[in-house]
C-alpha atoms as a PDB file:
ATOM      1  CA  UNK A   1       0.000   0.000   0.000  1.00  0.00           C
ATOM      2  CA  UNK A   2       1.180   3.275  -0.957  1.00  0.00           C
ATOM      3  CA  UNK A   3      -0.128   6.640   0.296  1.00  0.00           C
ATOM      4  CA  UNK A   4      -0.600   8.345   3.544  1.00  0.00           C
ATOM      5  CA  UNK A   5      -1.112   6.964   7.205  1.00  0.00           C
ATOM      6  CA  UNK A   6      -4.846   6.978   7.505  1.00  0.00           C
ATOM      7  CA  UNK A   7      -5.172   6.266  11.315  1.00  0.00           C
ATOM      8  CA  UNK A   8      -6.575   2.905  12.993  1.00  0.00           C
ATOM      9  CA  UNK A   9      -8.168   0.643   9.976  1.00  0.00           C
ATOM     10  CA  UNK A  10     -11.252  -1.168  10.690  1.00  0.00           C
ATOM     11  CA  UNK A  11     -12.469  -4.180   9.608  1.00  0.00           C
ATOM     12  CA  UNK A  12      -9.411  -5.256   7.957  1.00  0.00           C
ATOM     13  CA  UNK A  13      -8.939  -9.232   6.918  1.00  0.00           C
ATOM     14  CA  UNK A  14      -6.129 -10.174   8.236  1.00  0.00           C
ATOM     15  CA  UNK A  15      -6.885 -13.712   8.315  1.00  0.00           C
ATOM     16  CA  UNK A  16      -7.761 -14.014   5.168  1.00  0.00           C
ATOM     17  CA  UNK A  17      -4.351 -12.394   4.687  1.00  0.00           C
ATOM     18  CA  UNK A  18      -2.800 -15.123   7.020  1.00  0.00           C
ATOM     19  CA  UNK A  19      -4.452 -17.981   5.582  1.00  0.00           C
ATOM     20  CA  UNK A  20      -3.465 -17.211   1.948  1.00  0.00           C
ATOM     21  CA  UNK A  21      -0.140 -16.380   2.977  1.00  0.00           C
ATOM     22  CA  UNK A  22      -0.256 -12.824   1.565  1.00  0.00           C
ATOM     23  CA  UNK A  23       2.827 -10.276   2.230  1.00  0.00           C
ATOM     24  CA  UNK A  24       1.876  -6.899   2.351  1.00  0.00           C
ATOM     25  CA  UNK A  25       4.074  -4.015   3.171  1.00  0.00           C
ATOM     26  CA  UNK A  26       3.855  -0.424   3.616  1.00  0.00           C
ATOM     27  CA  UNK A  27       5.246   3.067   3.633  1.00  0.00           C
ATOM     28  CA  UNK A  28       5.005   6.317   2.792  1.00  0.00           C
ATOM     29  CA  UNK A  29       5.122   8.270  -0.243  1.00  0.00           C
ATOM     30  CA  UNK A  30       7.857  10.693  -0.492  1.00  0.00           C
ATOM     31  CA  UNK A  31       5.322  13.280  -2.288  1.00  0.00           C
ATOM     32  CA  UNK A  32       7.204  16.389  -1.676  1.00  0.00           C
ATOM     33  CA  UNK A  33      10.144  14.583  -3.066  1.00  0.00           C
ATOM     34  CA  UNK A  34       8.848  13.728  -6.689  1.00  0.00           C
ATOM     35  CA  UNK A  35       5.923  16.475  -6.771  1.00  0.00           C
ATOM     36  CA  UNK A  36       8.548  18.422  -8.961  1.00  0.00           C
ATOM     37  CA  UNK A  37       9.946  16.414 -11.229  1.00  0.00           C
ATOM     38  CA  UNK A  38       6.348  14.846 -11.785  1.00  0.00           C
ATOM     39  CA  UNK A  39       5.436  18.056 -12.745  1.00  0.00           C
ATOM     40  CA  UNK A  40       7.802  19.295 -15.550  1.00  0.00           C
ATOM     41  CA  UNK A  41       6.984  16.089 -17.040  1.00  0.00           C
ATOM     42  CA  UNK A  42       3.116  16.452 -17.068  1.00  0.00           C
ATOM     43  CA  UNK A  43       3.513  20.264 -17.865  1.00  0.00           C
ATOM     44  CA  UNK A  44       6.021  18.604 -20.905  1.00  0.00           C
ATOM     45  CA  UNK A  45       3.646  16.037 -22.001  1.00  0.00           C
ATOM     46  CA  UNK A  46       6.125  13.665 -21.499  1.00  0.00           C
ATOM     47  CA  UNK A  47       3.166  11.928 -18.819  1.00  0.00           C
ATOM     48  CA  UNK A  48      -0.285  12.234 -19.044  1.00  0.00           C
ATOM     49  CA  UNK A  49      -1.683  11.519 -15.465  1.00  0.00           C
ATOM     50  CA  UNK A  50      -5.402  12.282 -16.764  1.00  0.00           C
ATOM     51  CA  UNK A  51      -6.611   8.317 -17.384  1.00  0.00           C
ATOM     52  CA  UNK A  52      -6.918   8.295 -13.228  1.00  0.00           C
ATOM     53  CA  UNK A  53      -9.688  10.983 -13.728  1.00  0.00           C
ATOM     54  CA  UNK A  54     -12.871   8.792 -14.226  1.00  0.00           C
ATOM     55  CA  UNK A  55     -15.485  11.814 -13.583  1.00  0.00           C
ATOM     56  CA  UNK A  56     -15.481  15.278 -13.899  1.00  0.00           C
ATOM     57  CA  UNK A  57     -18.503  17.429 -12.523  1.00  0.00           C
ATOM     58  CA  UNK A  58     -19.347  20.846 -11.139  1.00  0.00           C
ATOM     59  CA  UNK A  59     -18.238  22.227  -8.270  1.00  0.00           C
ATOM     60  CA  UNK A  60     -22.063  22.487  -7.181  1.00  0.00           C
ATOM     61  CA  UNK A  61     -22.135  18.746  -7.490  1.00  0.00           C
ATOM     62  CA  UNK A  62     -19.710  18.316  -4.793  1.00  0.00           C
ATOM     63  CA  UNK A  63     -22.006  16.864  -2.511  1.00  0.00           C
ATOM     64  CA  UNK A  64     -23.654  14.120  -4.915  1.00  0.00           C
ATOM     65  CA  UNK A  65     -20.075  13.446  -6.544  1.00  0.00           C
ATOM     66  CA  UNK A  66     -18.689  12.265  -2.670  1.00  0.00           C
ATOM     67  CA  UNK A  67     -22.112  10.140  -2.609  1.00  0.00           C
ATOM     68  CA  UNK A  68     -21.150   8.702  -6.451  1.00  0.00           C
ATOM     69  CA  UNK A  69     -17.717   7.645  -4.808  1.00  0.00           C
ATOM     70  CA  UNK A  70     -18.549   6.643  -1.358  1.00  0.00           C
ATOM     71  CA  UNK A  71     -20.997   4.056  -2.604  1.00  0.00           C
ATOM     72  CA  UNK A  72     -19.222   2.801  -5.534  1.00  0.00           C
ATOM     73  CA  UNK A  73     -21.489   4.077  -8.392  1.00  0.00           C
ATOM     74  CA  UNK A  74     -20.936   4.276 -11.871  1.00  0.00           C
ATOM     75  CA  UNK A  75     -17.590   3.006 -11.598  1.00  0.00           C
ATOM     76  CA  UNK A  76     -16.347   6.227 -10.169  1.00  0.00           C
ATOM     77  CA  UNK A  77     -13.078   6.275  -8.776  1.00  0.00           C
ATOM     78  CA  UNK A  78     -11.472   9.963  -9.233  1.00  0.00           C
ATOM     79  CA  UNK A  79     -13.638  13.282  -9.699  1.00  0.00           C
ATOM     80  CA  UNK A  80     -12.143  16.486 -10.781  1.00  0.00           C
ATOM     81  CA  UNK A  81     -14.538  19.424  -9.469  1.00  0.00           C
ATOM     82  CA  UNK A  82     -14.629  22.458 -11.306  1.00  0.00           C
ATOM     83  CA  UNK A  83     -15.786  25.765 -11.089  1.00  0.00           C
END
């Protein structure tokens, strides 16, 4: 898992983890570190981070967009609000 520390999980199978015999392992992402250089190669062209984005809606829609994601619908994973 990549990402941020998000606290005490949950609900988390760790059994199942056990029984299958899964590794997992963990740490943070050094954002700060590669915002930069991630950058100049977006702004470049060179990457195009955009196939993440799987909605895009009004900023009015906020509210119903969070709804969309929290309960899985319509495949939505990423919304860009705009103005």
């Amino acid at each position: 898992m990549i990402g941020v520390y998000a606290g005490l999980v949950d609900k988390f199978p760790m059994g199942s983890l056990m029984n299958r015999s899964v590794r997992m392992r963990t740490g943070q992402c050094h954002v700060h570190r590669y915002i930069p250089m991630l950058m100049e190669w977006i702004l470049a062209g060179e990457i195009d981070p955009s196939f993440v984005i799987t909605h895009r809606m009004a900023l009015e829609e906020a509210p119903r967009a969070y709804r969309m994601f929290r309960d899985k619908q319509d495949d939505c994973e990423t919304v860009v609000l705009t103005p």
